[in-house]
Protein backbone atom coordinates (compact mmCIF):
# COMPACT_ATOMS: atom_id res chain seq x y z
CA UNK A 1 -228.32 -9.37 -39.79
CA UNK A 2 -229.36 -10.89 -36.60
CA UNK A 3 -233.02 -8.67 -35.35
CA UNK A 4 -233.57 -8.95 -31.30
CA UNK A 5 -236.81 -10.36 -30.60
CA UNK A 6 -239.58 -8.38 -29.46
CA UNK A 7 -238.10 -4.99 -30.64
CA UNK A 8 -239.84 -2.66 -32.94
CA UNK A 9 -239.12 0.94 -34.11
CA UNK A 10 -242.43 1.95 -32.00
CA UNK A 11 -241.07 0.43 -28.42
CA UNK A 12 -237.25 2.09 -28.75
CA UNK A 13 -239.38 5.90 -29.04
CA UNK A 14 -239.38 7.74 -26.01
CA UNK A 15 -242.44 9.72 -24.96
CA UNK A 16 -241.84 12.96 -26.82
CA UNK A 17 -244.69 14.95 -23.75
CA UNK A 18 -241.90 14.59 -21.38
CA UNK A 19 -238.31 16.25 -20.69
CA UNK A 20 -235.59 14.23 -20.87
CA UNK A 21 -231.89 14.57 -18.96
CA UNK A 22 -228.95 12.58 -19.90
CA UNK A 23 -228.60 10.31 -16.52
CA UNK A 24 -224.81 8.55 -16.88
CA UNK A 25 -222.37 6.83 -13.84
CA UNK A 26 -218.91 7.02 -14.48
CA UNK A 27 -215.98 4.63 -12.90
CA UNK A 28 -212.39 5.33 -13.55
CA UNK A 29 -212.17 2.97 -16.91
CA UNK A 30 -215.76 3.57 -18.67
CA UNK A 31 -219.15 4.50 -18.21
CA UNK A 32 -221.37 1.80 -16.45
CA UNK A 33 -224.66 3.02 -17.27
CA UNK A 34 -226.11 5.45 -19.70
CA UNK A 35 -229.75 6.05 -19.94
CA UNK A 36 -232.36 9.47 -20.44
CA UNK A 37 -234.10 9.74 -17.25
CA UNK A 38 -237.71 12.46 -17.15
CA UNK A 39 -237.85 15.39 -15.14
CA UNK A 40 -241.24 16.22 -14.58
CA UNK A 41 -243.58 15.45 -11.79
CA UNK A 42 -244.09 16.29 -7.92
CA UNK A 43 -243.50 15.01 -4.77
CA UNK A 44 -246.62 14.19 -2.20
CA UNK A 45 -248.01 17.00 -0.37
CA UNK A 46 -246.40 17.18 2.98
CA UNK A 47 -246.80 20.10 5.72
CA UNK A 48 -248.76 22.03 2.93
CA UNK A 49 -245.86 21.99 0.56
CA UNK A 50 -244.81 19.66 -1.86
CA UNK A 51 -242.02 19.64 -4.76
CA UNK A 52 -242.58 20.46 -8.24
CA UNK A 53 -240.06 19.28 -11.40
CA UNK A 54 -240.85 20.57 -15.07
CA UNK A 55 -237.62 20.68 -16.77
CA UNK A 56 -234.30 20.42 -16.75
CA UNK A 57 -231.42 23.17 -16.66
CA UNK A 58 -228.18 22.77 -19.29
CA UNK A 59 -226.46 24.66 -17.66
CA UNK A 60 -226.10 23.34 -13.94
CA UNK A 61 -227.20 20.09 -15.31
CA UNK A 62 -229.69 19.13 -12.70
CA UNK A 63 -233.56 19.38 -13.03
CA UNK A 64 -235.49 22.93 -12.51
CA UNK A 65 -237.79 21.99 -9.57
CA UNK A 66 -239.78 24.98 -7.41
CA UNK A 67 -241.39 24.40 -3.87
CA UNK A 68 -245.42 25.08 -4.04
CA UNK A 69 -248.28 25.06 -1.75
CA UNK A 70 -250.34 22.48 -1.69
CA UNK A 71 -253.80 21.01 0.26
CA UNK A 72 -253.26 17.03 1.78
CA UNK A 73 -255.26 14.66 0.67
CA UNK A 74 -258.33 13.98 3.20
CA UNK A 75 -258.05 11.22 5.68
CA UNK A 76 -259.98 7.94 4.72
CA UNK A 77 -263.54 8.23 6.43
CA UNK A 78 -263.03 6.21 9.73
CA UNK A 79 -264.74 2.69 9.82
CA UNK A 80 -267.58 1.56 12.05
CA UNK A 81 -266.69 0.22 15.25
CA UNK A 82 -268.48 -2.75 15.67
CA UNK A 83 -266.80 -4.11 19.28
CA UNK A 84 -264.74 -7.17 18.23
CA UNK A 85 -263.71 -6.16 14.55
CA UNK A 86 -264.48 -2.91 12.06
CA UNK A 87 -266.44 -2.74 9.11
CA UNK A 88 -265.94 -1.05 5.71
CA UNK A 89 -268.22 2.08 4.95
CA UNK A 90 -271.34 0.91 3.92
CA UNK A 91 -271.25 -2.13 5.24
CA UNK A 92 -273.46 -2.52 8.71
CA UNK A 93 -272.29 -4.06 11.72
CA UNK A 94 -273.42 -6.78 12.98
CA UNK A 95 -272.24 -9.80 15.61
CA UNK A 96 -270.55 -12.38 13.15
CA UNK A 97 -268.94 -10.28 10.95
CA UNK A 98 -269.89 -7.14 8.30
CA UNK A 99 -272.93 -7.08 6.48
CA UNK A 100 -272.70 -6.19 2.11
CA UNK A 101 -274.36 -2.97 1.45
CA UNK A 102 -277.39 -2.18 1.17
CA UNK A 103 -278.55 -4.91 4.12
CA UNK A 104 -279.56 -4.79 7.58
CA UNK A 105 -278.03 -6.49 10.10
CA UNK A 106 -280.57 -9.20 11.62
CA UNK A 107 -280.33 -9.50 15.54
CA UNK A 108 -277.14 -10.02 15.28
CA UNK A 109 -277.54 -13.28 13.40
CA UNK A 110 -277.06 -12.65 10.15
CA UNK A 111 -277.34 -10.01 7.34
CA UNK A 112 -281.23 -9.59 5.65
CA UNK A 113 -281.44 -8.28 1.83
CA UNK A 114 -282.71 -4.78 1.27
CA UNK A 115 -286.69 -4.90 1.04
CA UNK A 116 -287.49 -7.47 3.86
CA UNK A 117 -287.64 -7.12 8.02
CA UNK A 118 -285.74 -8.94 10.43
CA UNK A 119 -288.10 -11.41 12.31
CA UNK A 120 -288.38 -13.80 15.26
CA UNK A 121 -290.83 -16.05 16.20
CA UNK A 122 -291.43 -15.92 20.05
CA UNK A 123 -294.02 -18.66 21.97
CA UNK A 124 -294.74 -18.63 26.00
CA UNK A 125 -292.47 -21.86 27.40
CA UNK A 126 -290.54 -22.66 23.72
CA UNK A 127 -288.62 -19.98 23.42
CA UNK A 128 -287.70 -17.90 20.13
CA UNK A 129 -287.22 -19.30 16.68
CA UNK A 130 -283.85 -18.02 15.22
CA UNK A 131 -284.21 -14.96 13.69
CA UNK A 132 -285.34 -14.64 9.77
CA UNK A 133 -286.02 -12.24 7.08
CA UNK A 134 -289.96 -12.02 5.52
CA UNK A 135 -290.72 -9.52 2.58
CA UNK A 136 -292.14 -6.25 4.15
């Protein structure tokens, strides 16, 4: 007796939680496919309404399915708007790209770690340093 690899009395089981209908497609000289296929389930929530299947009906054969109310999702929050790209929530704008949470933005220069302030060194006839983060 030849055993098929990789089969075992505990992967042939179906889930015994579900319902199960007898799914088949016929062609004139034999069946081409025979399988159990679960009725249970709904549909996404559309318009308020959404499709619900929880068993199956011997008698038309075809699942028993009833049309219920339902509340959508909520929209994703919208991200920030930060002029040339968007941002995640959380996650500040600033000028060369999105900053990780929980930092600031610095001048639009670059992102500074929770805990410190955005600085810049400013002197009559130099000019500014680039901008830097110091502990508070």
């Amino acid at each position: 007796m030849n055993k098929m690899p990789g089969f075992t009395a505990e992967a042939s089981l179906y889930s015994m939680a579900g319902i199960y209908a007898l799914e088949s497609t016929w062609t004139s000289k034999s069946v081409s496919r025979v399988g159990l296929q679960q009725i249970k389930g709904c549909t996404p929530c559309k318009n308020g309404r959404k499709t619900c299947c929880y068993g199956y009906d011997p008698e038309t054969g075809g699942p028993i399915c009833k049309e219920v109310s339902c509340t959508p999702s909520p929209p994703p929050p919208p991200r920030p708007n930060c002029g040339t790209h968007s941002c995640p929530p959380g996650h500040p704008c600033c000028a060369r790209g999105c900053c990780p949470p929980g930092t600031s933005c610095c001048n639009n220069e670059g992102c500074c770690p929770a805990g410190t302030k955005c600085r810049r060194i400013c002197a009559p006839f130099i000019g500014c340093s680039p901008s830097f983060c110091t502990l508070i």
